[in-house]
N, C-alpha and C. Protein backbone atom coordinates (compact mmCIF):
# COMPACT_ATOMS: atom_id res chain seq x y z
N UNK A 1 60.67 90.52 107.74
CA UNK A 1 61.52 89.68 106.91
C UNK A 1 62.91 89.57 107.55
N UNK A 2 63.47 88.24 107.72
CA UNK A 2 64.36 88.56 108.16
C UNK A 2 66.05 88.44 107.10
N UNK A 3 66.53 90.11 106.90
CA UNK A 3 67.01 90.61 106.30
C UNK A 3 68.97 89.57 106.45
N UNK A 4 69.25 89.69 107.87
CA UNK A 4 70.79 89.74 107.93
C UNK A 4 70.79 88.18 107.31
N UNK A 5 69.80 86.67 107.59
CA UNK A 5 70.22 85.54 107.02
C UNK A 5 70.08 85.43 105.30
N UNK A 6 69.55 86.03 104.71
CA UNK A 6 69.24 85.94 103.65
C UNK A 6 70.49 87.19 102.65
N UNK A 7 70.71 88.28 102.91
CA UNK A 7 72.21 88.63 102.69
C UNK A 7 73.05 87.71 103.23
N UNK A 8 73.53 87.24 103.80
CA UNK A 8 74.40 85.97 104.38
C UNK A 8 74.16 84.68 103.21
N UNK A 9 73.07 84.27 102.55
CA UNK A 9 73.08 83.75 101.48
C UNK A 9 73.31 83.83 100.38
N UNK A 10 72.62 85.35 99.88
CA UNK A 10 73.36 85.81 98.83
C UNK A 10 74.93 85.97 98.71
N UNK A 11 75.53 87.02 99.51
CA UNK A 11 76.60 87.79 99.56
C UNK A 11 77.81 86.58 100.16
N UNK A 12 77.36 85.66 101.50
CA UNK A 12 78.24 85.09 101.69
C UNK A 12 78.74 83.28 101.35
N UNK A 13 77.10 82.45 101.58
CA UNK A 13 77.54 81.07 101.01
C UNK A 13 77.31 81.01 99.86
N UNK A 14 76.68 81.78 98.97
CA UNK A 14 76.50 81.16 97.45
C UNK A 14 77.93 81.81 97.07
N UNK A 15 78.48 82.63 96.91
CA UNK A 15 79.96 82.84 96.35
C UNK A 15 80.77 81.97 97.25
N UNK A 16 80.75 81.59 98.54
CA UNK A 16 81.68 80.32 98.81
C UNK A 16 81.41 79.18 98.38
N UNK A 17 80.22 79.35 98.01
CA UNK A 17 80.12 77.40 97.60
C UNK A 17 80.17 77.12 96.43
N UNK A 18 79.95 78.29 95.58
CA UNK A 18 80.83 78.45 93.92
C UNK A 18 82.56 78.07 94.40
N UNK A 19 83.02 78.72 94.88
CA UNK A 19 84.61 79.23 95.20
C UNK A 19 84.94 77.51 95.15
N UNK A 20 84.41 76.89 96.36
CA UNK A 20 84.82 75.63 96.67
C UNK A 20 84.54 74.90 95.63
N UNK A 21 82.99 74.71 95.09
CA UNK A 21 82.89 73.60 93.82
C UNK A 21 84.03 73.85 92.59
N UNK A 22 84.19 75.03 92.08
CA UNK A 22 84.99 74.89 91.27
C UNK A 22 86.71 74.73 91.55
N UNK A 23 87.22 75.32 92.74
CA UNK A 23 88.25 75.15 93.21
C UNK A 23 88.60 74.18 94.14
N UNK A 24 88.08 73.54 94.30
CA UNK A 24 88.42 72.53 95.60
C UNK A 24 89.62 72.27 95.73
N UNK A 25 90.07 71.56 94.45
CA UNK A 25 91.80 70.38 94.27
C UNK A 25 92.81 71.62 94.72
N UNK A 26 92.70 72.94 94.16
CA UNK A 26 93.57 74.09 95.03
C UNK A 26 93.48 74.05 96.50
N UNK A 27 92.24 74.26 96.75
CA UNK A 27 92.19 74.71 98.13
C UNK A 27 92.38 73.81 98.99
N UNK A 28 92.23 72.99 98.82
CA UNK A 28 92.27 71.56 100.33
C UNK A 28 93.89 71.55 100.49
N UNK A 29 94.24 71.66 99.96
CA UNK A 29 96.01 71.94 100.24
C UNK A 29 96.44 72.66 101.41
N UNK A 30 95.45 73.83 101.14
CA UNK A 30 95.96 74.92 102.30
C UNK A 30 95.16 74.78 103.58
N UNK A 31 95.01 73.75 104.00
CA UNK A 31 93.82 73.05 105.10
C UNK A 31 94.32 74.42 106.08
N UNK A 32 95.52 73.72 106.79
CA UNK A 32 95.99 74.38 107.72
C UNK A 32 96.13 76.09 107.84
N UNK A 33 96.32 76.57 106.60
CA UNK A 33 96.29 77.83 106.68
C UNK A 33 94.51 78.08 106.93
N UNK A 34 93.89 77.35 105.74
CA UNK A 34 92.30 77.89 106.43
C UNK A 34 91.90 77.91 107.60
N UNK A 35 92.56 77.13 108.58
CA UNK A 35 92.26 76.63 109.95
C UNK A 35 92.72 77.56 111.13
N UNK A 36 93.68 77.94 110.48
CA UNK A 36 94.71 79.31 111.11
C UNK A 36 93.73 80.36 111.20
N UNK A 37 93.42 80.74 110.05
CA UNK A 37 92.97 82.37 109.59
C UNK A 37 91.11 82.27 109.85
N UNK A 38 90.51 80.95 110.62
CA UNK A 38 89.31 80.86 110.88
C UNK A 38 89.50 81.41 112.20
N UNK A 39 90.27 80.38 113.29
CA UNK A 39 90.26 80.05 114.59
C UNK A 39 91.18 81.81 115.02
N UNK A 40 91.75 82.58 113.82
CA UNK A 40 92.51 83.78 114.59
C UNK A 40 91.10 84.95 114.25
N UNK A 41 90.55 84.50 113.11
CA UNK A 41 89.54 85.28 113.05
C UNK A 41 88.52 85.38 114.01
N UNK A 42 87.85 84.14 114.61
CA UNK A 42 86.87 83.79 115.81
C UNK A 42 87.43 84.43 117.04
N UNK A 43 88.31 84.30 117.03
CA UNK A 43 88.90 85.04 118.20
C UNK A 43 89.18 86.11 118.43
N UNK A 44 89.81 87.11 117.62
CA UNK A 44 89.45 88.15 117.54
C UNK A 44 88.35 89.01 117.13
N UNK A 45 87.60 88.66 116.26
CA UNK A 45 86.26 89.31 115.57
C UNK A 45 85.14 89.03 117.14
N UNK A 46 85.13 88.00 117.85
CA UNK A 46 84.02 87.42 118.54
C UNK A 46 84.02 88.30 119.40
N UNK A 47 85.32 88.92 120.63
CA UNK A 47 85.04 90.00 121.61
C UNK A 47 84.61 90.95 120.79
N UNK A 48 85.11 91.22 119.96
CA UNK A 48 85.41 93.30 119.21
C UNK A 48 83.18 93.28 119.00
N UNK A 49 82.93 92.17 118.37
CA UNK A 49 81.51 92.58 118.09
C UNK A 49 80.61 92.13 119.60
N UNK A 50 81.02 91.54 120.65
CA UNK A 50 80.16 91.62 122.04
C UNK A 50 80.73 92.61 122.75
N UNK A 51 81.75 93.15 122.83
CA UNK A 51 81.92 94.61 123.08
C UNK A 51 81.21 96.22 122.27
N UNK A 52 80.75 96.11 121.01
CA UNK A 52 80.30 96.75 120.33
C UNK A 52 78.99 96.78 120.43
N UNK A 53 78.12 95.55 120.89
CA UNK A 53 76.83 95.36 120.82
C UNK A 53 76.82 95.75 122.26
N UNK A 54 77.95 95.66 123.17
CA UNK A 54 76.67 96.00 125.01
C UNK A 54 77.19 97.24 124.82
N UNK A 55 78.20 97.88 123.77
CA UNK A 55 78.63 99.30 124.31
C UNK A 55 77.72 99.82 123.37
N UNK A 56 76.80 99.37 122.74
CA UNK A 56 75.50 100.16 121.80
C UNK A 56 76.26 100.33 120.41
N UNK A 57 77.60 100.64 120.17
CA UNK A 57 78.11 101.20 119.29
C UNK A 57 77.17 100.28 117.95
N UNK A 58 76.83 98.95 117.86
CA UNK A 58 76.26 98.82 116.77
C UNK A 58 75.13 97.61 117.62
N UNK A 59 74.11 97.08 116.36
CA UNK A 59 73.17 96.67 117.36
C UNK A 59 72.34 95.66 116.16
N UNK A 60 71.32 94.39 116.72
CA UNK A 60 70.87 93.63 115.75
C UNK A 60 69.08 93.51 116.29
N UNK A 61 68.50 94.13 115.21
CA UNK A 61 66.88 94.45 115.75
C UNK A 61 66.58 92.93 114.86
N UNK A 62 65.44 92.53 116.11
CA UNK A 62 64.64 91.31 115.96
C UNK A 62 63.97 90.98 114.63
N UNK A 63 63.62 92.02 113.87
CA UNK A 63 62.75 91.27 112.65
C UNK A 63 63.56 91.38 111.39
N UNK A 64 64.76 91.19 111.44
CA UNK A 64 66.02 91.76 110.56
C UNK A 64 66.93 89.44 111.07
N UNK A 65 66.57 89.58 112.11
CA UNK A 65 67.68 88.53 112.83
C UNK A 65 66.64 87.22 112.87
N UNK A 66 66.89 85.81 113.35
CA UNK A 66 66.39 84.93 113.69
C UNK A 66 65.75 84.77 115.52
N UNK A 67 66.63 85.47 115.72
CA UNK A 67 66.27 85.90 117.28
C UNK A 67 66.83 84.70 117.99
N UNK A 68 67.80 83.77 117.55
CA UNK A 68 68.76 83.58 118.20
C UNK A 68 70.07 83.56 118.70
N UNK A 69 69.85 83.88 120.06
CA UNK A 69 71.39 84.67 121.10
C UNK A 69 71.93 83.58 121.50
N UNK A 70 72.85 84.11 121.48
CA UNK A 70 74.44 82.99 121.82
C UNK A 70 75.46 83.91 122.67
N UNK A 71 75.43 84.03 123.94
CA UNK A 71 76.59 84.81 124.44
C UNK A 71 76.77 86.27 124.10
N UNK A 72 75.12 87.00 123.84
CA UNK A 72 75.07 88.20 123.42
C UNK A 72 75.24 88.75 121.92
N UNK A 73 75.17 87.37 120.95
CA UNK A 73 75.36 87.69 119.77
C UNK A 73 74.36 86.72 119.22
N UNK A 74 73.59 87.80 117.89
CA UNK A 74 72.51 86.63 117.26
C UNK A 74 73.67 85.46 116.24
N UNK A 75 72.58 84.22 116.36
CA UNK A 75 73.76 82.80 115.71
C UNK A 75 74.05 83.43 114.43
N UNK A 76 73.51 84.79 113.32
CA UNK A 76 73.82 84.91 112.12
C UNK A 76 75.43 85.76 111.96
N UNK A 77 75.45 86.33 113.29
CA UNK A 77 77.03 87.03 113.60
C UNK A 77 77.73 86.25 113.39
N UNK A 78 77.78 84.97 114.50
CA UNK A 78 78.96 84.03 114.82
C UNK A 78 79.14 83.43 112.88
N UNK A 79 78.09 82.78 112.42
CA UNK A 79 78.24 82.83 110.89
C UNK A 79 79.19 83.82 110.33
N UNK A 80 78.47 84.73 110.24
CA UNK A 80 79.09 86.01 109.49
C UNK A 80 80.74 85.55 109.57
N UNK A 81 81.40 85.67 110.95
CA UNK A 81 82.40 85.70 111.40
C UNK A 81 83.13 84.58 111.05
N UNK A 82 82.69 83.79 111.09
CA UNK A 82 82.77 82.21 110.25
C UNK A 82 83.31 82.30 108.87
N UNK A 83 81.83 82.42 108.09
CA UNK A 83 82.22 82.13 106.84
C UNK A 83 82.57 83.56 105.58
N UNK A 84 82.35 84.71 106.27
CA UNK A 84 83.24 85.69 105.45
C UNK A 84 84.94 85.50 105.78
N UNK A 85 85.27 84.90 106.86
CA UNK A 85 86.63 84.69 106.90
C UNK A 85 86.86 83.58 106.15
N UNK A 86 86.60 82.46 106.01
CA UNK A 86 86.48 81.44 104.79
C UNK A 86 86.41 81.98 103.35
N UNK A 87 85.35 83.09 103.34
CA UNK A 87 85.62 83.53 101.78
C UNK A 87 86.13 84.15 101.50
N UNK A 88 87.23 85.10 102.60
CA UNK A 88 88.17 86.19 102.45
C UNK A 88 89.29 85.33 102.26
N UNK A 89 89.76 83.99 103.19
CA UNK A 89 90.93 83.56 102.77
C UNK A 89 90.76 82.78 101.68
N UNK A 90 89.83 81.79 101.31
CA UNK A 90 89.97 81.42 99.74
C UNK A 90 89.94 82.14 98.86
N UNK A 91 89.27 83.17 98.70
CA UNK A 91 90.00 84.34 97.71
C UNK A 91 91.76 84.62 97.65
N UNK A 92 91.75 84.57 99.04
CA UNK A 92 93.61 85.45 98.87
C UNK A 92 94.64 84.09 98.65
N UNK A 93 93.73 83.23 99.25
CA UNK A 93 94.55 81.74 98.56
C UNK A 93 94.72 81.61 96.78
N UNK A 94 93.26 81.87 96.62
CA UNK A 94 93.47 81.74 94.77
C UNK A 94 94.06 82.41 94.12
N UNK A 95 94.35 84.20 94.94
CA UNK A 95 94.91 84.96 94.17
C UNK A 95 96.59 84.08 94.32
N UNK A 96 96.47 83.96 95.72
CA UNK A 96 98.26 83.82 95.61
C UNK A 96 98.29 82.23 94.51
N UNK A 97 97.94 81.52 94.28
CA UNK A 97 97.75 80.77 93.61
C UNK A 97 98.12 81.00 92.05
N UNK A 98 97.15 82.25 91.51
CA UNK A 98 97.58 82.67 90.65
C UNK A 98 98.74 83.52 90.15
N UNK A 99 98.75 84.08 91.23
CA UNK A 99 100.07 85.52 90.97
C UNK A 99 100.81 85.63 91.68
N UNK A 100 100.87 84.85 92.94
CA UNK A 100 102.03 85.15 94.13
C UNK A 100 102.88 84.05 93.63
N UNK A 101 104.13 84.35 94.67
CA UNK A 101 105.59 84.12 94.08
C UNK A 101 105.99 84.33 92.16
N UNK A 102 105.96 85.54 91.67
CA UNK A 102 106.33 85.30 90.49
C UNK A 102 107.72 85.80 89.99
């Protein structure tokens, strides 16, 4: 079964795609900040986990993954890396939304 895309559904696009349907008119505002905190995330998250995977420190077994590699990483990483940073900053967007500057 393969385990890591299907947590990636649960855990990561169905709570973003709630986040967005009901919040949208907030969030499209902060384009640029989402765009920021994707492209600094990809960039840093992308070496730290192909350094981690050839140095063994952590590792992605075939019947868990789709079994497709991209530059030493299965395509459900580069996701991961993707869209938990999307749902980490629309969260901290809504909070500041709600409670920042008061």
């Amino acid at each position: 079964m393969r385990i890591y895309p299907l947590w990636l559904c649960i855990f990561v696009f169905l709570p973003l795609i709630l986040i967005w349907l009901f919040e949208f008119k907030k969030l499209r505002k902060y384009g640029r900040v989402i765009l920021l905190a994707e492209v600094a995330s990809f960039i840093f998250a992308t070496p730290w986990d192909m350094i981690a995977v050839k140095d063994k420190i952590w590792y992605f077994t075939e019947p868990h993954i789709l079994g497709i590699w991209l530059f030493g990483l299965p395509i459900e990483e580069y996701l991961f890396i993707i869209f938990v940073a999307l749902l980490f900053v629309s969260i901290v967007l809504l909070l500041w939304e709600r409670w920042g500057e008061s």
